[in-house]
PDB file of N, CA and C in Angstrom:
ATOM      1  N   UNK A   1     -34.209  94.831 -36.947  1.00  0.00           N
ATOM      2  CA  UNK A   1     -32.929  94.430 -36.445  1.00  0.00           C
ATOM      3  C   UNK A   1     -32.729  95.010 -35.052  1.00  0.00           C
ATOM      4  N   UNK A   2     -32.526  93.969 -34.385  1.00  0.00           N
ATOM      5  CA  UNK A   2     -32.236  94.796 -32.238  1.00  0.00           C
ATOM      6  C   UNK A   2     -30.601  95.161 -32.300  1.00  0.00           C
ATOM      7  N   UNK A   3     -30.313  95.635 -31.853  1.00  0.00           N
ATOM      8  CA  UNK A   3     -29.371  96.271 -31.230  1.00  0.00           C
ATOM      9  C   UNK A   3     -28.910  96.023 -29.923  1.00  0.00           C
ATOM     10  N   UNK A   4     -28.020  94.965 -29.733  1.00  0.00           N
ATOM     11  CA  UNK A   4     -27.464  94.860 -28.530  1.00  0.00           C
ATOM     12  C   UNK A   4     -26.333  94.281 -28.049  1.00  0.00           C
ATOM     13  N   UNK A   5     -25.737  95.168 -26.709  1.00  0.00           N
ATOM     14  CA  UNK A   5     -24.722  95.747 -26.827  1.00  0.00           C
ATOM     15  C   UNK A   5     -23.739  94.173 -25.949  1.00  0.00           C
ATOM     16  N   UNK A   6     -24.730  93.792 -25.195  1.00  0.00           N
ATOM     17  CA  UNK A   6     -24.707  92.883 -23.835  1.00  0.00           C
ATOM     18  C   UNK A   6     -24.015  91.602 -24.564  1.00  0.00           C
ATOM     19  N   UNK A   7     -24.643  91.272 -25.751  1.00  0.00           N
ATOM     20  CA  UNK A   7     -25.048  89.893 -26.163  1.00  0.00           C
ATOM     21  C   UNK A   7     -23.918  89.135 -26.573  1.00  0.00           C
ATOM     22  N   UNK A   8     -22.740  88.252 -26.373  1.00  0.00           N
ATOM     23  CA  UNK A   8     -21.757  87.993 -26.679  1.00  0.00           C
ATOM     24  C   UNK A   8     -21.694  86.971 -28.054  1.00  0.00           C
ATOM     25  N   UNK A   9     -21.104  86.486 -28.850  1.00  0.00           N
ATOM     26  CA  UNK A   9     -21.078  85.554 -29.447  1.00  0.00           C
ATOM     27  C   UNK A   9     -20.878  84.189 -29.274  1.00  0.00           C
ATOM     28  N   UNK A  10     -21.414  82.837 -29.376  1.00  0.00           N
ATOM     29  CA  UNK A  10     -21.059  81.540 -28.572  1.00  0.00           C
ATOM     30  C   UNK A  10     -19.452  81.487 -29.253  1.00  0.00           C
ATOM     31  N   UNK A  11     -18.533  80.841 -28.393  1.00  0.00           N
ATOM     32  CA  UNK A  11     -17.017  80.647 -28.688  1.00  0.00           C
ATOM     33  C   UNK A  11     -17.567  79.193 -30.236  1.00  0.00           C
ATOM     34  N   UNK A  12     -16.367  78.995 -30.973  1.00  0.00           N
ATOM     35  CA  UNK A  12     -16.537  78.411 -32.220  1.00  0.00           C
ATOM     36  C   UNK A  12     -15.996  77.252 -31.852  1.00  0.00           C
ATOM     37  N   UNK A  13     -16.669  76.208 -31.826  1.00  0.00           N
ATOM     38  CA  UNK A  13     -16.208  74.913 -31.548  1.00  0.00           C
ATOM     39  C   UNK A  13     -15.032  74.243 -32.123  1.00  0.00           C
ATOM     40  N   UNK A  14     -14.578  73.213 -31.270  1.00  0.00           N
ATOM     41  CA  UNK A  14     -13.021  73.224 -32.089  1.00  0.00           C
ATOM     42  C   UNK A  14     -13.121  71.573 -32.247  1.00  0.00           C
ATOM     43  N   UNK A  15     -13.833  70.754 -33.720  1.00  0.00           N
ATOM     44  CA  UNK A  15     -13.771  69.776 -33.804  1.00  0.00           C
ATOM     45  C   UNK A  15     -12.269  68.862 -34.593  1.00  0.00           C
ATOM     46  N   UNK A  16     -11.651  68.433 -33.531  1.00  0.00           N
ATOM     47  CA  UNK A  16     -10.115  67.809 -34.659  1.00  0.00           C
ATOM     48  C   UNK A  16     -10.056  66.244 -33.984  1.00  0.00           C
ATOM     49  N   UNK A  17     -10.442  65.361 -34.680  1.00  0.00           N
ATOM     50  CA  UNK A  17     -10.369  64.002 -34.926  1.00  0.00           C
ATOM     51  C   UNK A  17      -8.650  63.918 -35.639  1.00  0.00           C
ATOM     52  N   UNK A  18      -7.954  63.140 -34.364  1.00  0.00           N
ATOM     53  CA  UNK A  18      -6.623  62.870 -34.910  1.00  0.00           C
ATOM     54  C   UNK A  18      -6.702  61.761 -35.587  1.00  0.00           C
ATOM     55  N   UNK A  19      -5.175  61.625 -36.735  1.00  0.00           N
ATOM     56  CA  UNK A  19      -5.123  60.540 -37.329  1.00  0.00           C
ATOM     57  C   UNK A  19      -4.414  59.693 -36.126  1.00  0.00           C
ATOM     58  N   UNK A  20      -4.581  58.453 -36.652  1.00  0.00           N
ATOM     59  CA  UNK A  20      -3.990  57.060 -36.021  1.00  0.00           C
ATOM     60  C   UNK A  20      -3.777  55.950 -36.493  1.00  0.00           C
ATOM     61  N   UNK A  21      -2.912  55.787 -37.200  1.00  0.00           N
ATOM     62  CA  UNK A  21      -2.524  54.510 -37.801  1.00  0.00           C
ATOM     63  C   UNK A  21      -1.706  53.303 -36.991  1.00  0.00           C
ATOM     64  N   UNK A  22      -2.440  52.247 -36.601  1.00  0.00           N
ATOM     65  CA  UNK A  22      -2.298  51.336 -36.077  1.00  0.00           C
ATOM     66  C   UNK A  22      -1.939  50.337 -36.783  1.00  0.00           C
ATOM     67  N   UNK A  23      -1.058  49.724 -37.005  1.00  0.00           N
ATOM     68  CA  UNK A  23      -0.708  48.725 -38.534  1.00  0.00           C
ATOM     69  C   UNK A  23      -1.246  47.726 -38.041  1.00  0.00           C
ATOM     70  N   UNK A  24      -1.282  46.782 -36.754  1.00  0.00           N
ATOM     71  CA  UNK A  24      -1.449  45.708 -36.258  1.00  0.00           C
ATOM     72  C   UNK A  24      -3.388  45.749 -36.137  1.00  0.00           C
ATOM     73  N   UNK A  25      -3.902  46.558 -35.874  1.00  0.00           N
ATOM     74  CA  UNK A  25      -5.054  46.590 -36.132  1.00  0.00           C
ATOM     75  C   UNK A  25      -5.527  46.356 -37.712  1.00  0.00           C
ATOM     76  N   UNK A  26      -4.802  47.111 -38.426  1.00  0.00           N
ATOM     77  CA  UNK A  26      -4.827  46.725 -40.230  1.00  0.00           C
ATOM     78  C   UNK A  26      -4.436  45.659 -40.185  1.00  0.00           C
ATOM     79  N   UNK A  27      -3.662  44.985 -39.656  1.00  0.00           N
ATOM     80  CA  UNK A  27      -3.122  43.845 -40.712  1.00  0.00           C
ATOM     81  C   UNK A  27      -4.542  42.857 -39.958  1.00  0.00           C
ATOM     82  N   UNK A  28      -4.901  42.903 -38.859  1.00  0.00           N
ATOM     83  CA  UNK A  28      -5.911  42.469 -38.050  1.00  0.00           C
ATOM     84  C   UNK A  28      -7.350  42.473 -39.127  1.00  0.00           C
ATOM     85  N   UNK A  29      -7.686  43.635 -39.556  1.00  0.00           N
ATOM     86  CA  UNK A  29      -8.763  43.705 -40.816  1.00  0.00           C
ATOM     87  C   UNK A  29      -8.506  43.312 -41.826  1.00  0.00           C
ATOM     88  N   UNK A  30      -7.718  42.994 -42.058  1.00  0.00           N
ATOM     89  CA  UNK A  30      -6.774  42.245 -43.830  1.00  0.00           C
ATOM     90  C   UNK A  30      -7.588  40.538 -43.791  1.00  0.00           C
ATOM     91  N   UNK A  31      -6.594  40.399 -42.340  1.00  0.00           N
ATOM     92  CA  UNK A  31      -7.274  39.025 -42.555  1.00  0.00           C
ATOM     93  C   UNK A  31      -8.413  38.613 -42.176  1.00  0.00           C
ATOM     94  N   UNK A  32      -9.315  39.423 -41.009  1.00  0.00           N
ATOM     95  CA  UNK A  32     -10.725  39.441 -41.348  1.00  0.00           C
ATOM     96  C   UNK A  32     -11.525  39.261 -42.317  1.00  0.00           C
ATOM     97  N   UNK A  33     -11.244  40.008 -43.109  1.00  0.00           N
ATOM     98  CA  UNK A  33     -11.410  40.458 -44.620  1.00  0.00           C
ATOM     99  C   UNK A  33     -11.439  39.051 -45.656  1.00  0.00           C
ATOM    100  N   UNK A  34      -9.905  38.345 -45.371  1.00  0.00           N
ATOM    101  CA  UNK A  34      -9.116  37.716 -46.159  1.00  0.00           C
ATOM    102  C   UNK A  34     -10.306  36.252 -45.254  1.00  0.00           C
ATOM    103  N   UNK A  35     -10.667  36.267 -44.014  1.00  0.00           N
ATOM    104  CA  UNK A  35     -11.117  34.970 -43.742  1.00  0.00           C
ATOM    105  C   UNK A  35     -12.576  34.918 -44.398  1.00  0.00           C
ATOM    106  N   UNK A  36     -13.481  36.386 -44.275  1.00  0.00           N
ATOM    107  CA  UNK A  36     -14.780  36.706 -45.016  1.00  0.00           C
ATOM    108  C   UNK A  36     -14.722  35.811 -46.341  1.00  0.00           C
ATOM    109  N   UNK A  37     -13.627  36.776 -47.267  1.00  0.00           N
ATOM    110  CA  UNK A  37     -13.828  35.968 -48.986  1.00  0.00           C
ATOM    111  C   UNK A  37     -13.519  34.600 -48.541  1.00  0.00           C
ATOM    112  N   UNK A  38     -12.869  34.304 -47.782  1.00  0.00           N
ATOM    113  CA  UNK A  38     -12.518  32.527 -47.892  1.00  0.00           C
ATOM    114  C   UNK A  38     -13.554  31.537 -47.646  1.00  0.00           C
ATOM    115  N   UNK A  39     -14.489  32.213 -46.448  1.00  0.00           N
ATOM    116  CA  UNK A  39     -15.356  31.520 -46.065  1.00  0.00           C
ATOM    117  C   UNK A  39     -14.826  30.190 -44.872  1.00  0.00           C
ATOM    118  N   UNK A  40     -16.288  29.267 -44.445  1.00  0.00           N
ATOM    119  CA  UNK A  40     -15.244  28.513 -43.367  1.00  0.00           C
ATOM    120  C   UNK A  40     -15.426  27.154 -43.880  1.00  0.00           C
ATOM    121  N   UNK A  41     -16.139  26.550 -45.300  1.00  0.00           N
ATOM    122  CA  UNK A  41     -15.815  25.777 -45.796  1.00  0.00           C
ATOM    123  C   UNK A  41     -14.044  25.628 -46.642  1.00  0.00           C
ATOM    124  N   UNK A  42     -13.531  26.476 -46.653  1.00  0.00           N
ATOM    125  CA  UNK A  42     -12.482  25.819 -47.709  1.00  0.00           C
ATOM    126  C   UNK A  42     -11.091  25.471 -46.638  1.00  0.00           C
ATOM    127  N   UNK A  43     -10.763  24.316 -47.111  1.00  0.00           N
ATOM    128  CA  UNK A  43      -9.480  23.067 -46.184  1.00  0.00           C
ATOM    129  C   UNK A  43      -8.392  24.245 -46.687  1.00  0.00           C
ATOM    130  N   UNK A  44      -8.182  24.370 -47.200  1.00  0.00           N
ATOM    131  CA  UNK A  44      -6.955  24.743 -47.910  1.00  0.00           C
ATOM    132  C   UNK A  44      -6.287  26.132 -47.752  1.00  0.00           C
ATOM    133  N   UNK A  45      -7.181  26.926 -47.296  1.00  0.00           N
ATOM    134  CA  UNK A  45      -7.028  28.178 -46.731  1.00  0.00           C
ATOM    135  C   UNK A  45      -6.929  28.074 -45.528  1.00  0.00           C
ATOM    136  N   UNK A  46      -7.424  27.194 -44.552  1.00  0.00           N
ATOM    137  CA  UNK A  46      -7.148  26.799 -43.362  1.00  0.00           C
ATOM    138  C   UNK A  46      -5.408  26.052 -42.882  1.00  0.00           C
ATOM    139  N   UNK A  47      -5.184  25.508 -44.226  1.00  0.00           N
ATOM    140  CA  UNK A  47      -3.878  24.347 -44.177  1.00  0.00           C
ATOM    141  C   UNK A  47      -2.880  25.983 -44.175  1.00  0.00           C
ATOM    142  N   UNK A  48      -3.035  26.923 -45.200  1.00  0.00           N
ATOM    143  CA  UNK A  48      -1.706  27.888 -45.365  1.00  0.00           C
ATOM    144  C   UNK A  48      -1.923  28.494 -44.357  1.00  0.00           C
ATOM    145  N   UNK A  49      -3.073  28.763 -43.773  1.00  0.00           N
ATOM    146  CA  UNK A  49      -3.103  29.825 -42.111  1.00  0.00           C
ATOM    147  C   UNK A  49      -2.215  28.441 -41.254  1.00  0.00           C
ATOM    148  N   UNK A  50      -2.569  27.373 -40.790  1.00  0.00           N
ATOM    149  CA  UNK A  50      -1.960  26.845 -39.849  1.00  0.00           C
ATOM    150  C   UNK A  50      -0.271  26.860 -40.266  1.00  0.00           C
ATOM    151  N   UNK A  51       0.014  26.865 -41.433  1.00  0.00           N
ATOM    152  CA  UNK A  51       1.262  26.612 -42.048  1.00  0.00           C
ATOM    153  C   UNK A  51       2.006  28.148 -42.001  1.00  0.00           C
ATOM    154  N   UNK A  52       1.037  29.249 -42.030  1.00  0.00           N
ATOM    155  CA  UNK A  52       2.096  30.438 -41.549  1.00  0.00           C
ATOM    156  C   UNK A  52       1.933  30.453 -40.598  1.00  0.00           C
ATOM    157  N   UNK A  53       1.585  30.080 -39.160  1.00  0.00           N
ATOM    158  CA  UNK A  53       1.243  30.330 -38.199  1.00  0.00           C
ATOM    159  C   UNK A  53       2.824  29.431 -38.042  1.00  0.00           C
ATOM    160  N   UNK A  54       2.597  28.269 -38.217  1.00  0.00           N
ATOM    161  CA  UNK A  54       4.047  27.418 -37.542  1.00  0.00           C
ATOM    162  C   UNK A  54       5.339  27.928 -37.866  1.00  0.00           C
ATOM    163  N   UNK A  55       5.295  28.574 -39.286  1.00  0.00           N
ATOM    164  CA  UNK A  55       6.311  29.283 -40.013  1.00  0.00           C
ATOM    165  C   UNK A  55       6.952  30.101 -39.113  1.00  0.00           C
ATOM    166  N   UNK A  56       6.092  31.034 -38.482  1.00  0.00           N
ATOM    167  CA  UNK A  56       6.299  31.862 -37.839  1.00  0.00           C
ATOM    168  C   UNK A  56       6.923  31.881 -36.334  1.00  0.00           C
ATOM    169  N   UNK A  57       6.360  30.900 -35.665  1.00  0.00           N
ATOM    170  CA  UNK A  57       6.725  30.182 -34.055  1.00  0.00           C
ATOM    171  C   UNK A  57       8.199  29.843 -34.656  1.00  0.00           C
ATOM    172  N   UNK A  58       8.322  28.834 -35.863  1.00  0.00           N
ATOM    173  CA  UNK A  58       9.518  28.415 -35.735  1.00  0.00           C
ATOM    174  C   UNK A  58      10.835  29.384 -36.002  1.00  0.00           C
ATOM    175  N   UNK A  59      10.279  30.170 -36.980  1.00  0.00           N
ATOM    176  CA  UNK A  59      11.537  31.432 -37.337  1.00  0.00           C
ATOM    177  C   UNK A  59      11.870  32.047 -35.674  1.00  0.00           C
ATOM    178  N   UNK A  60      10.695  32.527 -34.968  1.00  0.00           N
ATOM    179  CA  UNK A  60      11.087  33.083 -33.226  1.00  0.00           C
ATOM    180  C   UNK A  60      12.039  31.955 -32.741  1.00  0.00           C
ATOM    181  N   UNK A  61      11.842  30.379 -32.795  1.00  0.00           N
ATOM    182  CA  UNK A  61      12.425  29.757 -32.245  1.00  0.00           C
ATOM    183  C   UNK A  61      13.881  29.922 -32.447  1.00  0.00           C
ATOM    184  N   UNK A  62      14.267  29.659 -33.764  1.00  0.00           N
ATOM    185  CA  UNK A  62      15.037  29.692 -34.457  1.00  0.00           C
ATOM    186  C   UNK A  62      16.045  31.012 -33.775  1.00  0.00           C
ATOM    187  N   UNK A  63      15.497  32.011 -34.109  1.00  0.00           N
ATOM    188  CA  UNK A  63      16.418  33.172 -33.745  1.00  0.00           C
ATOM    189  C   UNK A  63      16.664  33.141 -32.444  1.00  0.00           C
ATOM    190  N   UNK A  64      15.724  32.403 -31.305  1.00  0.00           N
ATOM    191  CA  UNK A  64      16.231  32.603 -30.046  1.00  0.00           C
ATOM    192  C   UNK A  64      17.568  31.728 -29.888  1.00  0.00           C
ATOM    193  N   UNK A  65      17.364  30.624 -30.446  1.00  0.00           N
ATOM    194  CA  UNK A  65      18.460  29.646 -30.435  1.00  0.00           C
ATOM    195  C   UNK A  65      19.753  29.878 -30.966  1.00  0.00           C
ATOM    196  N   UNK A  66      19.412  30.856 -31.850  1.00  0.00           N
ATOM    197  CA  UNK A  66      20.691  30.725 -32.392  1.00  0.00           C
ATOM    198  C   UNK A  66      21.522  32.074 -31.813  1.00  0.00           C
ATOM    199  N   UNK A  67      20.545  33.120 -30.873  1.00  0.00           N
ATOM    200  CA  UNK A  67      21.290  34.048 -29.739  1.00  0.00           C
ATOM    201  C   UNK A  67      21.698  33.299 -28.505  1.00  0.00           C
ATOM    202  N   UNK A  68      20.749  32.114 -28.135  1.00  0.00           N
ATOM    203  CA  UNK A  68      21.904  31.287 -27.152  1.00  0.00           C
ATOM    204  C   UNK A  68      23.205  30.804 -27.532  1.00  0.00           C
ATOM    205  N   UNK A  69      23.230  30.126 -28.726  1.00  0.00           N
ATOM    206  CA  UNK A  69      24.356  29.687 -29.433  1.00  0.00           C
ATOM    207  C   UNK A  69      25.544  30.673 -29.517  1.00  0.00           C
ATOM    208  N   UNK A  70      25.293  31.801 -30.143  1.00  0.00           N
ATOM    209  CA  UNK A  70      26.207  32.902 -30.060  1.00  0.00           C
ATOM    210  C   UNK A  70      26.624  33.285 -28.591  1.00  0.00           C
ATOM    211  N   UNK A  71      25.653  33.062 -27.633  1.00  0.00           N
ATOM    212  CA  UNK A  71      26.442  33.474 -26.480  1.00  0.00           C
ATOM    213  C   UNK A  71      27.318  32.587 -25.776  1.00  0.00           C
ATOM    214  N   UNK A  72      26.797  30.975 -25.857  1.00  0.00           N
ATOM    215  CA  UNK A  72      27.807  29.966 -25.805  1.00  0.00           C
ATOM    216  C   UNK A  72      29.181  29.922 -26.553  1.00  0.00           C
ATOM    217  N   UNK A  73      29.170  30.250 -27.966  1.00  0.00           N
ATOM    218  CA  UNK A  73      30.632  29.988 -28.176  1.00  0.00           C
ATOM    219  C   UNK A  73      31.349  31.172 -28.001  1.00  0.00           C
ATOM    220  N   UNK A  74      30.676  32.460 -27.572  1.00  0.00           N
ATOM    221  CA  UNK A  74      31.393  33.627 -27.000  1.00  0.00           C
ATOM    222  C   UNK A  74      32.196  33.255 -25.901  1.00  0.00           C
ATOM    223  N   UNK A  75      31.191  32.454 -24.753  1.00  0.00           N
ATOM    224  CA  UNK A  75      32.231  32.324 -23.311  1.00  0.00           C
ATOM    225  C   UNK A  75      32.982  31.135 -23.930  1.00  0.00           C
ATOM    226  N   UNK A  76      32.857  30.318 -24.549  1.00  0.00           N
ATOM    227  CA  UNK A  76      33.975  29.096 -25.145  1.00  0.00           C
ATOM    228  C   UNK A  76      35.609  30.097 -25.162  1.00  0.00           C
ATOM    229  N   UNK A  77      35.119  30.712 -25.918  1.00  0.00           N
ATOM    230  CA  UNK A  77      36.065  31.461 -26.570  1.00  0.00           C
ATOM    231  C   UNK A  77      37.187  32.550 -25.656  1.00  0.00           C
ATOM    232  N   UNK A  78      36.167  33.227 -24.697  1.00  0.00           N
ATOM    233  CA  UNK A  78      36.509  33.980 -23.945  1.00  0.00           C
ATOM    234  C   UNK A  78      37.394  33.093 -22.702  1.00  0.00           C
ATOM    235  N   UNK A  79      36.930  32.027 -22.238  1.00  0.00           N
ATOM    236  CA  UNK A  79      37.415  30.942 -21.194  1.00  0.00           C
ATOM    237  C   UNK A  79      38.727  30.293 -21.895  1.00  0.00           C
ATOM    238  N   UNK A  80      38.947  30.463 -23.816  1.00  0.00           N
ATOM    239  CA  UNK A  80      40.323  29.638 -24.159  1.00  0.00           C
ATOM    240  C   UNK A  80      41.138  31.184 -24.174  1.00  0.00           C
ATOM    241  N   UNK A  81      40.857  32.013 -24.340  1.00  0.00           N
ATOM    242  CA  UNK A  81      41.516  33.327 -24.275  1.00  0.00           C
ATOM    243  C   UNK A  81      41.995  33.873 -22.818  1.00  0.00           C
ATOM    244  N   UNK A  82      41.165  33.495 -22.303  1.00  0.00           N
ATOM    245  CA  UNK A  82      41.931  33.629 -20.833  1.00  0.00           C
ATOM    246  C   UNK A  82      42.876  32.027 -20.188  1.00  0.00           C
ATOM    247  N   UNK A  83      42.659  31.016 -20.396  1.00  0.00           N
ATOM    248  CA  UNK A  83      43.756  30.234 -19.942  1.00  0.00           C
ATOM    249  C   UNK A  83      44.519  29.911 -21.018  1.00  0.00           C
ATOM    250  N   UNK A  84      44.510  30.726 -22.127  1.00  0.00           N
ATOM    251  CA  UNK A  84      45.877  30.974 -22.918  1.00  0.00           C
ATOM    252  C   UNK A  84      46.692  31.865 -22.553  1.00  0.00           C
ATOM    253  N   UNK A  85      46.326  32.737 -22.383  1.00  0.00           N
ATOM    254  CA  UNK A  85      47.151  34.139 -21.517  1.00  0.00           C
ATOM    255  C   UNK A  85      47.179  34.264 -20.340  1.00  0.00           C
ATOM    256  N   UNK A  86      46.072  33.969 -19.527  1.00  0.00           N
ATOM    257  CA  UNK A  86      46.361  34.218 -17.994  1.00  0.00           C
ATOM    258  C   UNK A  86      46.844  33.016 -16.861  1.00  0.00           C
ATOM    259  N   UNK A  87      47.081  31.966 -18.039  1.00  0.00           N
ATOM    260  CA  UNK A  87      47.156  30.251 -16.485  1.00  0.00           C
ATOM    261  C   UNK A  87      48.931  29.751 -17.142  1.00  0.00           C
TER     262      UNK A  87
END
């Protein structure tokens, strides 16, 4: 056994892999996954993807329209509230 006095110890490495949960990346492997078992013969799995896909455009549509709407009969409202009281 040597003896020495000089010789320092190497510092202890510091390995930490953070977590990260990305949901949109998961839901991204779901249906990867979900297109794998389906395969690219079957119609019918193709018909409910195009059919949530439109589902989906139209619900955005939907809600945008119906925040224009709300802001239209706001000034309706606001324009009979003022030449009721102020004209």
């Amino acid at each position: 056994m040597q003896i020495v006095f000089l010789r320092r110890p190497k510092p202890k490495s510091f390995e930490y892999k953070p977590l990260y949960y990305n949901e949109e990346k998961e839901r991204q492997e779901k249906r990867r996954q979900e297109l794998e078992k389906a395969g690219t013969g079957d119609t019918s799995f193709m018909r409910g993807e195009i059919d949530r896909r439109w589902r989906k455009v139209d619900r955005q549509n939907r809600s945008k329209a119906r925040g224009a709407n709300l802001l239209v009969y706001l000034l309706i409202v606001a324009l009979l509230v003022y030449f009721i009281f102020f004209v």
